[in-house]
C-alpha atoms as a PDB file:
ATOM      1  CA  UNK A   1      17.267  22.105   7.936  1.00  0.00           C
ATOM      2  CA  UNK A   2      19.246  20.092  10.700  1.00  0.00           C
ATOM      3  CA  UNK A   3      16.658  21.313  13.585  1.00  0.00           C
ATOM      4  CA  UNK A   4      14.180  20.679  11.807  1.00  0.00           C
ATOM      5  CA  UNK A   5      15.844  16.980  11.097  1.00  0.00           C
ATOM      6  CA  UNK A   6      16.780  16.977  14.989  1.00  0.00           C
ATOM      7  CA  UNK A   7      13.433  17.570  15.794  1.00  0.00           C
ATOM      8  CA  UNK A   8      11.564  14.948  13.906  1.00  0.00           C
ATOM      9  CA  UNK A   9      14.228  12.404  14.855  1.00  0.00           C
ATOM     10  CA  UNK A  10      13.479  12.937  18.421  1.00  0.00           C
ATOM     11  CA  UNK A  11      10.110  13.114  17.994  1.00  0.00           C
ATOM     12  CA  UNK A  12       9.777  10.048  16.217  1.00  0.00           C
ATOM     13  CA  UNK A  13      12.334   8.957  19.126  1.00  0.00           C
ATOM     14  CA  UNK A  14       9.506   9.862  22.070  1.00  0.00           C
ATOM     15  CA  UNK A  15       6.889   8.109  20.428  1.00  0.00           C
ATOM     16  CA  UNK A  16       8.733   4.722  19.556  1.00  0.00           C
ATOM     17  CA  UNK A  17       8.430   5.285  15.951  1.00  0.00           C
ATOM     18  CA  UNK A  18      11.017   3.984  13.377  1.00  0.00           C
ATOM     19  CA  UNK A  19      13.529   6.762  11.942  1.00  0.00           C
ATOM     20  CA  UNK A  20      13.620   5.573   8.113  1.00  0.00           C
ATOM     21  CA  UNK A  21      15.255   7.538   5.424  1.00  0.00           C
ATOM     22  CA  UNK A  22      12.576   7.550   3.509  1.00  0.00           C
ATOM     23  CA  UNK A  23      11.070  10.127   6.287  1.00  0.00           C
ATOM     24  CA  UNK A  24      14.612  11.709   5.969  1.00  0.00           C
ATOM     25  CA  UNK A  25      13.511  12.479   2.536  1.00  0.00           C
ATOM     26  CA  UNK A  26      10.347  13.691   2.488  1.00  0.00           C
ATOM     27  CA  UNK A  27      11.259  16.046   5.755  1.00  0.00           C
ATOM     28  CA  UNK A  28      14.110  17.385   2.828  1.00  0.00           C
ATOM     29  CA  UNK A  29      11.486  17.277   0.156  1.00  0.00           C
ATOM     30  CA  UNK A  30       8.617  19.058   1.857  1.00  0.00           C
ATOM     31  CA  UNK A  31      11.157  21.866   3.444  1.00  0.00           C
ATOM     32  CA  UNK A  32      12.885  22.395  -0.066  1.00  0.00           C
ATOM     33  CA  UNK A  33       9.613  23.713  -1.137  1.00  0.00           C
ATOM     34  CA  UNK A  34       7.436  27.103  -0.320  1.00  0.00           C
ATOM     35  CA  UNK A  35       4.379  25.844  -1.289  1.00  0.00           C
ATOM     36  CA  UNK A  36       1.310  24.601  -0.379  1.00  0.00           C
ATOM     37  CA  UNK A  37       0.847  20.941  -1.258  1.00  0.00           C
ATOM     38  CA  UNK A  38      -1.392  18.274  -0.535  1.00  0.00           C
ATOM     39  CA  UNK A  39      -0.682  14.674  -0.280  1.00  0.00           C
ATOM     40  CA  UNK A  40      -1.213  13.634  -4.025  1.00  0.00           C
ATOM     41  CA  UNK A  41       1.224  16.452  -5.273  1.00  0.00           C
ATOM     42  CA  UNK A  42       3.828  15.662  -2.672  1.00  0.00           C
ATOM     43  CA  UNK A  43       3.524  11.909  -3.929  1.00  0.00           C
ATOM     44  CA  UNK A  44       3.797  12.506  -7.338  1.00  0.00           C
ATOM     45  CA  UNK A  45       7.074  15.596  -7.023  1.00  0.00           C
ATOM     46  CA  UNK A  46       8.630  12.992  -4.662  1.00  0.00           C
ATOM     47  CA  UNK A  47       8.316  10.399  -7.158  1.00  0.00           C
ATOM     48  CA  UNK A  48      10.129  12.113  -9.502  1.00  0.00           C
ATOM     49  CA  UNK A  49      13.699  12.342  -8.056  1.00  0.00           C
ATOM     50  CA  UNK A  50      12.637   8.524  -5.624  1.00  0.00           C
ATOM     51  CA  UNK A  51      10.608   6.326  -7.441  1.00  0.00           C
ATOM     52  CA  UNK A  52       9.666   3.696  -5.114  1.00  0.00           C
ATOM     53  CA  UNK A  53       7.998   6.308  -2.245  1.00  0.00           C
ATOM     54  CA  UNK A  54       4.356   4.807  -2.021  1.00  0.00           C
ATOM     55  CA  UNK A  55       1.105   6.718  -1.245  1.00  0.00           C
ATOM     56  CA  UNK A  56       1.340   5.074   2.631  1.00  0.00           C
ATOM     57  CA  UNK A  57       4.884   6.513   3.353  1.00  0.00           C
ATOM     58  CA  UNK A  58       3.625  10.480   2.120  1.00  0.00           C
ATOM     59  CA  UNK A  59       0.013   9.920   4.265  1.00  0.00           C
ATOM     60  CA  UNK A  60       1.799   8.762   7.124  1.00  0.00           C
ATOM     61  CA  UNK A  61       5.247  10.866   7.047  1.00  0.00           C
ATOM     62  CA  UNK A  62       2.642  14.296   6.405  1.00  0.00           C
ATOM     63  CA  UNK A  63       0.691  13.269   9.367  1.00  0.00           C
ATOM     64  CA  UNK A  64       4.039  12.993  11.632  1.00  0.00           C
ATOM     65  CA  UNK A  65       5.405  16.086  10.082  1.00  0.00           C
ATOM     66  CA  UNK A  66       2.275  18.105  11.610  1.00  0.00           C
ATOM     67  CA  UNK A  67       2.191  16.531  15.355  1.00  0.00           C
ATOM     68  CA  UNK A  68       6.326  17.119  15.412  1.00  0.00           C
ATOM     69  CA  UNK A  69       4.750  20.716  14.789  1.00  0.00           C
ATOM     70  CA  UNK A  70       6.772  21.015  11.842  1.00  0.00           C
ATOM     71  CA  UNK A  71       3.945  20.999   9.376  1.00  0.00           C
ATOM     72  CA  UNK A  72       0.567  22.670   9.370  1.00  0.00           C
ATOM     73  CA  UNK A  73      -2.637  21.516   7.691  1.00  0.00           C
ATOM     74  CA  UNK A  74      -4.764  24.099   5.602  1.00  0.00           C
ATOM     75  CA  UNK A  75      -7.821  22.930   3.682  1.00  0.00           C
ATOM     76  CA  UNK A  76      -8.828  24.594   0.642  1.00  0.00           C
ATOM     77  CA  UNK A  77     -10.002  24.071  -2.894  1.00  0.00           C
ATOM     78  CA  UNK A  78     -11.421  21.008  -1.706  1.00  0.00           C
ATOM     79  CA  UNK A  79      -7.980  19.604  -0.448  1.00  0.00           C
ATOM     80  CA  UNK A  80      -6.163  19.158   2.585  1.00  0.00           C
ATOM     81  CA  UNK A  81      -2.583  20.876   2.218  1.00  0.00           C
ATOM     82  CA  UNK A  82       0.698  20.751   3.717  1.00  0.00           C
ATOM     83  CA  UNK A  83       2.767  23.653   4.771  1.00  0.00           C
ATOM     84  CA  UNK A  84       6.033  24.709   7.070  1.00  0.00           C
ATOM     85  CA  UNK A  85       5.351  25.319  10.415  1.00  0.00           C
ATOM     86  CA  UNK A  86       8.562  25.952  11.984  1.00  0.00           C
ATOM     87  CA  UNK A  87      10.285  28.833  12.633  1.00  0.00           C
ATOM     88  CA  UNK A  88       7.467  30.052  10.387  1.00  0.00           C
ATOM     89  CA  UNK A  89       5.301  33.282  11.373  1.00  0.00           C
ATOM     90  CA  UNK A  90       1.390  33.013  11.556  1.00  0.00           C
ATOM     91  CA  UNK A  91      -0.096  34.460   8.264  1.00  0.00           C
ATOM     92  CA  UNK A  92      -3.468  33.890   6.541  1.00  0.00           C
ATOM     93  CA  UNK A  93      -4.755  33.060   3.482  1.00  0.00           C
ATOM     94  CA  UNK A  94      -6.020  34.682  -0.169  1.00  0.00           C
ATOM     95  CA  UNK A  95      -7.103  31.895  -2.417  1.00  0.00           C
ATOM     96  CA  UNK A  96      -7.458  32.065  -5.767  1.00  0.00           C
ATOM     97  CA  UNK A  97     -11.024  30.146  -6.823  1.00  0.00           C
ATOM     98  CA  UNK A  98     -10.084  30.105 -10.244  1.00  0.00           C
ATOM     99  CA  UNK A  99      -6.027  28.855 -10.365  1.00  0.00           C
ATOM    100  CA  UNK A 100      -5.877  27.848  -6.885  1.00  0.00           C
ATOM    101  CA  UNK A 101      -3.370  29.986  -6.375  1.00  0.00           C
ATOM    102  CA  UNK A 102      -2.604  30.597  -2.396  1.00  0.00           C
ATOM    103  CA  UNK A 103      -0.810  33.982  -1.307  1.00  0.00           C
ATOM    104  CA  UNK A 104      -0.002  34.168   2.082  1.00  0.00           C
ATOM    105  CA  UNK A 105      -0.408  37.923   4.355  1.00  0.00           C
ATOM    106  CA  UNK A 106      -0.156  39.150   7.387  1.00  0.00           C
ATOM    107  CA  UNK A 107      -2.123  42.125   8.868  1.00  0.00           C
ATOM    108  CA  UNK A 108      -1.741  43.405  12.352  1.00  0.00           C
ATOM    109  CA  UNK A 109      -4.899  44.856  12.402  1.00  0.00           C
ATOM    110  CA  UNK A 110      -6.653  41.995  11.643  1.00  0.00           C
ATOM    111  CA  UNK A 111      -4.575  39.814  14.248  1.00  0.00           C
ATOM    112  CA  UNK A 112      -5.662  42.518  16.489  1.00  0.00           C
ATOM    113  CA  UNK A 113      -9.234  42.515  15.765  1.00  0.00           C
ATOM    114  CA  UNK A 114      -9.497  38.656  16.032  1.00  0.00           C
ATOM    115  CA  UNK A 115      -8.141  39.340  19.882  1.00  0.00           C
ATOM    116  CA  UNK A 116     -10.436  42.113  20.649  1.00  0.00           C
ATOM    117  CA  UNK A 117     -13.279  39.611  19.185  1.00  0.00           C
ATOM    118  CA  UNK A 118     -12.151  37.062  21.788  1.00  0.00           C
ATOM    119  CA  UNK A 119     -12.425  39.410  24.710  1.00  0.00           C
ATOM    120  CA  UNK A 120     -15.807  40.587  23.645  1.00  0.00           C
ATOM    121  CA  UNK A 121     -16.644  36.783  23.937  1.00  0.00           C
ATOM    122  CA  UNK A 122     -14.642  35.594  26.598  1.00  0.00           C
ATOM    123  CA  UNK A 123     -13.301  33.311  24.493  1.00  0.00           C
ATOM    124  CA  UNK A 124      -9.775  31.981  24.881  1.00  0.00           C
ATOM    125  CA  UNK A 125      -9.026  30.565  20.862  1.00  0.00           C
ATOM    126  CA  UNK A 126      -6.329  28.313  20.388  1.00  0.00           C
ATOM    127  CA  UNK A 127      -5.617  28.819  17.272  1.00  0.00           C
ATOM    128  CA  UNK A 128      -7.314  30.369  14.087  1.00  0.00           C
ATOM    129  CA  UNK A 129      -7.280  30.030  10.331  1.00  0.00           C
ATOM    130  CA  UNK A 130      -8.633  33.147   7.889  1.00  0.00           C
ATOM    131  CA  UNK A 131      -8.677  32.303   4.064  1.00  0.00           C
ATOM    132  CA  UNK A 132     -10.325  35.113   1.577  1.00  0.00           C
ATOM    133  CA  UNK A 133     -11.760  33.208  -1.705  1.00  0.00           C
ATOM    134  CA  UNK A 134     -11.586  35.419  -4.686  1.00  0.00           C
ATOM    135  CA  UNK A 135      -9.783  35.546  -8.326  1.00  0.00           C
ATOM    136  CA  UNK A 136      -6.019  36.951  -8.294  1.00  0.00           C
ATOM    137  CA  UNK A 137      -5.153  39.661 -10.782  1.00  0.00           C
ATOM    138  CA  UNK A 138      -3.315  37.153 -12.904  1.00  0.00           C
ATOM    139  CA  UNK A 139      -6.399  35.655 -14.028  1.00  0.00           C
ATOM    140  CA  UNK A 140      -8.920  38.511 -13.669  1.00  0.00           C
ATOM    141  CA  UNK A 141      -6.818  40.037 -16.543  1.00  0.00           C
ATOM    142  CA  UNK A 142      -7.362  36.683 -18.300  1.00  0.00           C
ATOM    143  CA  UNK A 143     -11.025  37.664 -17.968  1.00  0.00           C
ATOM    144  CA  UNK A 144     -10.949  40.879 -20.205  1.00  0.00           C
END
């Protein structure tokens, strides 16, 4: 957790932002936890161990977290959500449409597909984002 620390503090350093320990804290926060949240469930865990974090501080802190490439944005289930970047492999997506439930994979085959698709198009992609909507097994079991 200290590069990752390191690295926001001289980001925020480049671009002549302030280093507040409320940032401090939600850089701990966010990197204490493996899942995927968006803004309003950030505010309201944060809230519960430091009470006076406003909506302003998570909005603004998430949005420095991703250009200090230290946080990635993934939107589904209707949200915008929040998850660790660095040090942090590439992976995709299956999304529960019932629970919400997000379980993260990685497939060579697939990664290698995606390339081969590029070539076929001379197309140079920058960066890519595969998420597979179905129901998980926990609650297709609820189902019967």
């Amino acid at each position: 957790m200290l590069k990752e620390k390191q690295i926001l503090i001289n980001y925020l350093k480049q671009h002549q932002k302030k280093i507040t320990s409320q940032r401090m804290k939600l850089l701990e926060f966010f990197l204490k936890h493996e899942k995927h949240l968006n803004p309003h469930e950030l505010y309201y865990e944060i809230r519960k161990i430091y009470p006076k974090f406003g909506w302003a501080t998570v909005y603004r802190t998430l949005k420095l977290l991703k250009e200090a490439q230290l946080a990635s944005e993934i939107k589904f289930d209707g949200y915008t959500r929040y998850e660790h970047k660095y040090k942090h492999s590439h992976h995709d997506h299956l999304i529960c449409t019932v629970c919400g439930k997000a379980s993260e994979f990685s497939d060579e085959k697939i990664e290698n597909i995606q390339t081969q698709i590029a070539k076929k198009f001379k197309f140079s992609p920058t960066s890519h984002v595969l998420a597979i909507y179905g129901v998980c097994n926990k609650c297709r079991r609820k189902e019967f």
